[in-house]
C-alpha atoms as a PDB file:
ATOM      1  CA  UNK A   1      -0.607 -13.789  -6.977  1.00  0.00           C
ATOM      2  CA  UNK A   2      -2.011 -11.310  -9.380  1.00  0.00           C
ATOM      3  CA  UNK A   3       0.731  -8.400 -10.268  1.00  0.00           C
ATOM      4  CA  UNK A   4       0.510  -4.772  -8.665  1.00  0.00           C
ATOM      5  CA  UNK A   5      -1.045  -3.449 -11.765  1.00  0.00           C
ATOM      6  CA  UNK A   6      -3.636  -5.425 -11.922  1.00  0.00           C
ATOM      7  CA  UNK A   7      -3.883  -5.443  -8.357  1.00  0.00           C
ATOM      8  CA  UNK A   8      -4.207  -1.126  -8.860  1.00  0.00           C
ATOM      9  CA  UNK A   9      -6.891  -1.650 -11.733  1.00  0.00           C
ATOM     10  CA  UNK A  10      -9.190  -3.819  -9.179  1.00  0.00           C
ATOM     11  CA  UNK A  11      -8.592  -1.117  -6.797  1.00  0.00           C
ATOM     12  CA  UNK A  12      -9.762   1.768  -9.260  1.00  0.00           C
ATOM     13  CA  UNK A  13     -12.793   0.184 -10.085  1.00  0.00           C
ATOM     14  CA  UNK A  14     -13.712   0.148  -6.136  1.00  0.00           C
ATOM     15  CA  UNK A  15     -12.811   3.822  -5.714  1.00  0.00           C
ATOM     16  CA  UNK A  16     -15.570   5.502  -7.338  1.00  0.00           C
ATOM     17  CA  UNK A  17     -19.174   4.740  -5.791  1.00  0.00           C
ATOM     18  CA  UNK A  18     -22.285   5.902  -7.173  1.00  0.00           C
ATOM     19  CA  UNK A  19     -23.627   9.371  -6.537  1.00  0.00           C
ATOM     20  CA  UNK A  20     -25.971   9.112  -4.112  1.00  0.00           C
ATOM     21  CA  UNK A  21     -28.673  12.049  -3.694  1.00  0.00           C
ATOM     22  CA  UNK A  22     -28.539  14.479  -0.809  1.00  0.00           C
ATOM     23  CA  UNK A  23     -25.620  14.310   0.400  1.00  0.00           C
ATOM     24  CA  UNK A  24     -24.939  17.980   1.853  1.00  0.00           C
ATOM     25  CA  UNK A  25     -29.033  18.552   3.034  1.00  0.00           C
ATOM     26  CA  UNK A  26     -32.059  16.475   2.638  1.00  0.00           C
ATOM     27  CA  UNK A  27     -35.170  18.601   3.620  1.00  0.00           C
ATOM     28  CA  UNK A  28     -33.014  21.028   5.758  1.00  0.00           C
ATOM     29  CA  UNK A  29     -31.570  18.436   7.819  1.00  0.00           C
ATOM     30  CA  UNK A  30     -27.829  18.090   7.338  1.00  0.00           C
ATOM     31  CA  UNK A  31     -27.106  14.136   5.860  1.00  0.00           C
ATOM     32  CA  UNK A  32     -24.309  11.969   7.131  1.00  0.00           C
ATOM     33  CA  UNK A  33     -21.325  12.704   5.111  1.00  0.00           C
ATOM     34  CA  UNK A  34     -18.183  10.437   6.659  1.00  0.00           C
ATOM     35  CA  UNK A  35     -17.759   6.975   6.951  1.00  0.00           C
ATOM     36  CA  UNK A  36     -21.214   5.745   5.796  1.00  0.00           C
ATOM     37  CA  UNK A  37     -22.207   2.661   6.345  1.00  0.00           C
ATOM     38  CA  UNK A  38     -23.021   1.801   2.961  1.00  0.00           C
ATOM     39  CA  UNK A  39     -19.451   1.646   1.815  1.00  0.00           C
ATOM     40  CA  UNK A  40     -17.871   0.301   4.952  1.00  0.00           C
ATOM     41  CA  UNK A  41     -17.180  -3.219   3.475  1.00  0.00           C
ATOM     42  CA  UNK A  42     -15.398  -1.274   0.518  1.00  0.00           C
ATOM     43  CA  UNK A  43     -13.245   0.069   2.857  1.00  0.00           C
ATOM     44  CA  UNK A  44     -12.474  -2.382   4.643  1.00  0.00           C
ATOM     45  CA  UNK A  45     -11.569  -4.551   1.699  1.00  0.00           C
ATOM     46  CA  UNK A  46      -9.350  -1.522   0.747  1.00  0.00           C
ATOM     47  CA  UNK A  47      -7.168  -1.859   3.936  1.00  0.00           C
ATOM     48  CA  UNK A  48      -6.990  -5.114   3.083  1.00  0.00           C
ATOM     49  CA  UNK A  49      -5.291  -5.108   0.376  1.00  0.00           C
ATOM     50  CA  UNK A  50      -3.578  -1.693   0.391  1.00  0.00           C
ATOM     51  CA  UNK A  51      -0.800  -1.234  -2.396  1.00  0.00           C
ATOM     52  CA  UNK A  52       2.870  -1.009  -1.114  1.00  0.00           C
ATOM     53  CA  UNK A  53       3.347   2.585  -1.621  1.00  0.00           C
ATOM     54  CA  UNK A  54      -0.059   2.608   0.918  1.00  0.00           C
ATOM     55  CA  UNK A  55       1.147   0.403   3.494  1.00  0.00           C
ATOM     56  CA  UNK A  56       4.407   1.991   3.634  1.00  0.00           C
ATOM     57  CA  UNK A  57       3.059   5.231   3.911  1.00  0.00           C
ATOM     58  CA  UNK A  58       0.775   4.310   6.599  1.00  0.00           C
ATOM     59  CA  UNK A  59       3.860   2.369   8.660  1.00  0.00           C
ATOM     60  CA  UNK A  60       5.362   5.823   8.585  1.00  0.00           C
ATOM     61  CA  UNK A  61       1.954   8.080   9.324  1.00  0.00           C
ATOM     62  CA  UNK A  62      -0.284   5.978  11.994  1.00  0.00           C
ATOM     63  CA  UNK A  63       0.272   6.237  15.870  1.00  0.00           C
ATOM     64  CA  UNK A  64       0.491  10.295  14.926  1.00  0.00           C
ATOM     65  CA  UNK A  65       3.952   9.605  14.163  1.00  0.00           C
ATOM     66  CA  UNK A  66       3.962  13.074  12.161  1.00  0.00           C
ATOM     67  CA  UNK A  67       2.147  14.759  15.538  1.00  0.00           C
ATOM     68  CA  UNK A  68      -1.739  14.336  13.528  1.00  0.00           C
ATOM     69  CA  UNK A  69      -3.773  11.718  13.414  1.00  0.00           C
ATOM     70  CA  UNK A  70      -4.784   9.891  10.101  1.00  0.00           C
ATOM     71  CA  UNK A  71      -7.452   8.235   9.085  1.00  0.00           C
ATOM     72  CA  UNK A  72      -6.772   5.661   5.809  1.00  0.00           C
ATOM     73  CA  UNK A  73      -9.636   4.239   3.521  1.00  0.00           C
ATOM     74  CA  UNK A  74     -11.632   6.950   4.890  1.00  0.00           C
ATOM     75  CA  UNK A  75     -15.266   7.883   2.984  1.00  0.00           C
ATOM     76  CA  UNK A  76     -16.363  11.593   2.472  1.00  0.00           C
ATOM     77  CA  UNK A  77     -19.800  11.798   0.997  1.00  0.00           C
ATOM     78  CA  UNK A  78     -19.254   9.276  -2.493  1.00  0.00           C
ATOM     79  CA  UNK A  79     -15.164   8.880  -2.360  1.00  0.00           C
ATOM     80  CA  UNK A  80     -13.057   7.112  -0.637  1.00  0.00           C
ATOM     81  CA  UNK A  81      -9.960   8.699   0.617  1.00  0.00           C
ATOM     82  CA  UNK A  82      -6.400   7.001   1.060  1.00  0.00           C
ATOM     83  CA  UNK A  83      -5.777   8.999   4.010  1.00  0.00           C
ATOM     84  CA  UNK A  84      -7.547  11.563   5.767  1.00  0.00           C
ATOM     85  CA  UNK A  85      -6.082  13.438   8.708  1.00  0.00           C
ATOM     86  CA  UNK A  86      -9.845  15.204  10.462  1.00  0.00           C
ATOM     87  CA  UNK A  87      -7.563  17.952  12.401  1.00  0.00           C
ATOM     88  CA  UNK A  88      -6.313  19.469   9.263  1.00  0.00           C
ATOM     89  CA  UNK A  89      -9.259  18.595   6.734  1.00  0.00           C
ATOM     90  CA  UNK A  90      -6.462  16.826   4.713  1.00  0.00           C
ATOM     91  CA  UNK A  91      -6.756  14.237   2.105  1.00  0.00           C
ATOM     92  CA  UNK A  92      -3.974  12.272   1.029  1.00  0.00           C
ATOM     93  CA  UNK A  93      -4.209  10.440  -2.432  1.00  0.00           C
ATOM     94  CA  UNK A  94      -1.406   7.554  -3.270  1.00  0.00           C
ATOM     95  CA  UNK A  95      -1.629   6.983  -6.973  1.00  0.00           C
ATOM     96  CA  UNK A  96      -0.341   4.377  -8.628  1.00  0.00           C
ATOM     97  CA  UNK A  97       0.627   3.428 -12.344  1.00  0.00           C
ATOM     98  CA  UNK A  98      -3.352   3.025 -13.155  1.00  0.00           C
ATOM     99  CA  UNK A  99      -3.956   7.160 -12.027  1.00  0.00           C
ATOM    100  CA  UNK A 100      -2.271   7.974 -15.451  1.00  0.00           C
ATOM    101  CA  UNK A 101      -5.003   6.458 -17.714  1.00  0.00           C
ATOM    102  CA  UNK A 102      -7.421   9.088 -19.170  1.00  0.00           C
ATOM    103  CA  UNK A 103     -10.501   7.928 -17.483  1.00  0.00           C
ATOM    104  CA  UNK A 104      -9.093   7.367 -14.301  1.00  0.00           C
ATOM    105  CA  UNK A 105      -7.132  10.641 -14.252  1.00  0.00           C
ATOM    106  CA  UNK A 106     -10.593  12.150 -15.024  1.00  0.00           C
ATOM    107  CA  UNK A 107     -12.374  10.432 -12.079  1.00  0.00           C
ATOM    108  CA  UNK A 108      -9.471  11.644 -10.247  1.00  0.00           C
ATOM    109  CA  UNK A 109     -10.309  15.222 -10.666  1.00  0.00           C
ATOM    110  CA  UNK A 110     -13.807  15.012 -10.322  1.00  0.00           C
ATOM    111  CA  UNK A 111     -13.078  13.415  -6.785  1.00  0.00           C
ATOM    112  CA  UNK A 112     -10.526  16.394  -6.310  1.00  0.00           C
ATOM    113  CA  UNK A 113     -12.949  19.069  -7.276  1.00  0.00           C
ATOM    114  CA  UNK A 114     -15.629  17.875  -5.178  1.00  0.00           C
ATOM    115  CA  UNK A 115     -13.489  17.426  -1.881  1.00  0.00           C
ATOM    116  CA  UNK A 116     -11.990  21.012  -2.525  1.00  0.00           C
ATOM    117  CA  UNK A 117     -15.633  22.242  -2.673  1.00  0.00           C
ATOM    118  CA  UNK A 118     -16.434  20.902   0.901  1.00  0.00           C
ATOM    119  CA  UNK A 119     -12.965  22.480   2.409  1.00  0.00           C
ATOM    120  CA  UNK A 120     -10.834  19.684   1.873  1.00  0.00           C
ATOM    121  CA  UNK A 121      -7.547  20.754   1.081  1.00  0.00           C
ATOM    122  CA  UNK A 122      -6.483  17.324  -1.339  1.00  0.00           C
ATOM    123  CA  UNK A 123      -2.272  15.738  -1.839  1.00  0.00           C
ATOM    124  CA  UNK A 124      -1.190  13.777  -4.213  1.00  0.00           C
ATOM    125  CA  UNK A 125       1.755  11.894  -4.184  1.00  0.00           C
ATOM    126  CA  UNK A 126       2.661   8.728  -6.846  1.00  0.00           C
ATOM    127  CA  UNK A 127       3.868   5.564  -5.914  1.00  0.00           C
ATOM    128  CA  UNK A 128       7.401   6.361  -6.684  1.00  0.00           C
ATOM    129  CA  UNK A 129       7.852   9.504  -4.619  1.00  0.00           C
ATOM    130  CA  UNK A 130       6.813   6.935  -2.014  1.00  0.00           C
ATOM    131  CA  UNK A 131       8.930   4.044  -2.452  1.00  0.00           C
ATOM    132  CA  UNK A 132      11.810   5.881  -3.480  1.00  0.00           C
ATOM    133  CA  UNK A 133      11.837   9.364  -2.431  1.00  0.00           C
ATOM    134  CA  UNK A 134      10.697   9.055   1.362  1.00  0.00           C
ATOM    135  CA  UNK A 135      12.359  11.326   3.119  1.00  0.00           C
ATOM    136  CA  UNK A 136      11.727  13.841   0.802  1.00  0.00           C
ATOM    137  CA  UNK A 137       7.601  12.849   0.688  1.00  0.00           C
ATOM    138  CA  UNK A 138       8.120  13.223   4.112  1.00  0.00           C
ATOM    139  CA  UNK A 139       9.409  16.313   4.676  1.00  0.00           C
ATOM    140  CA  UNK A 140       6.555  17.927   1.972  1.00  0.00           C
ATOM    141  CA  UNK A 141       4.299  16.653   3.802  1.00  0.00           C
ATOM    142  CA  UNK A 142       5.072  17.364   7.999  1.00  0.00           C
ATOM    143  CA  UNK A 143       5.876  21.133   5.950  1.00  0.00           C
ATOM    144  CA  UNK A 144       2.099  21.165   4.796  1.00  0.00           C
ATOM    145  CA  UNK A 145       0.269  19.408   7.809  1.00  0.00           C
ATOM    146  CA  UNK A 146       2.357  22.667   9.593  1.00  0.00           C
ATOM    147  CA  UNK A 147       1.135  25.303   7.335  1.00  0.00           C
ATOM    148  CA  UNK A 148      -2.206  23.821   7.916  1.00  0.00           C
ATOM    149  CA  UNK A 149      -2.139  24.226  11.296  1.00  0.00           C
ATOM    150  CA  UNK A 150      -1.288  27.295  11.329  1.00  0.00           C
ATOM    151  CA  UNK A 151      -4.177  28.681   9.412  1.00  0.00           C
ATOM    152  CA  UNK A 152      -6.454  27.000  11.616  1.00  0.00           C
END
């Protein structure tokens, strides 16, 4: 069984897709930009084999357990998403050790930038925060998801 890192560095390599051109209009007509089909086997392999930070941050988030539906491995026009909750046009990123290189880091903030440009309003929270800090994760983020709402 490979280790988590390298488990994370397989992962990062899947992340970023190739641009693809048109996403926002193509001849005046507005292009899909969730979910496309063209990375749905990406995303499925990423549910697959979610990290442990991931999969115990979705035990704690699906069902609505936080009173909003999420979305996880979720695709918005060339990223993929952790978690995504539609309602609040939140993204949720889980990063692990891998997020601190320099080129992913960069990547990162490109993907940031560009979700922030459509609306998104974009989390981050590390693997340890996760695994160790829970409650307090937690808390940030039912206290954000509210504040959200209420600018709705």
């Amino acid at each position: 069984m490979p280790s988590e890192s390298a488990d994370e560095a397989k992962r990062s390599t899947l992340i970023y897709l190739p641009l693809y051109k048109g996403e926002n209009e193509r001849g005046g007509k507005k292009v899909k930009l969730y979910n496309l089909e063209k990375y749905k086997n990406i995303r499925k392999a990423l549910r697959k084999d979610m990290t442990k930070a991931e999969a115990v941050f979705w035990i704690h988030i699906k069902n609505s357990q936080l009173g909003y539906r999420f979305r996880r491995q979720y695709s918005i026009g060339k990223y993929i998403v952790d978690f995504y909750c539609p309602e609040l046009k939140l993204v949720v990123e889980i990063d692990g050790a891998t997020h601190d290189h320099p080129d992913v880091y960069k990547k990162d903030q490109e993907k940031q930038r560009y979700l922030e440009s459509k609306g998104f309003t974009v989390i981050r929270y590390n693997d340890e925060e996760i695994l160790n800090e829970l409650d307090a994760m937690w808390d940030n983020l039912y206290n954000i998801c509210e504040g959200l709402s209420k600018q709705k």
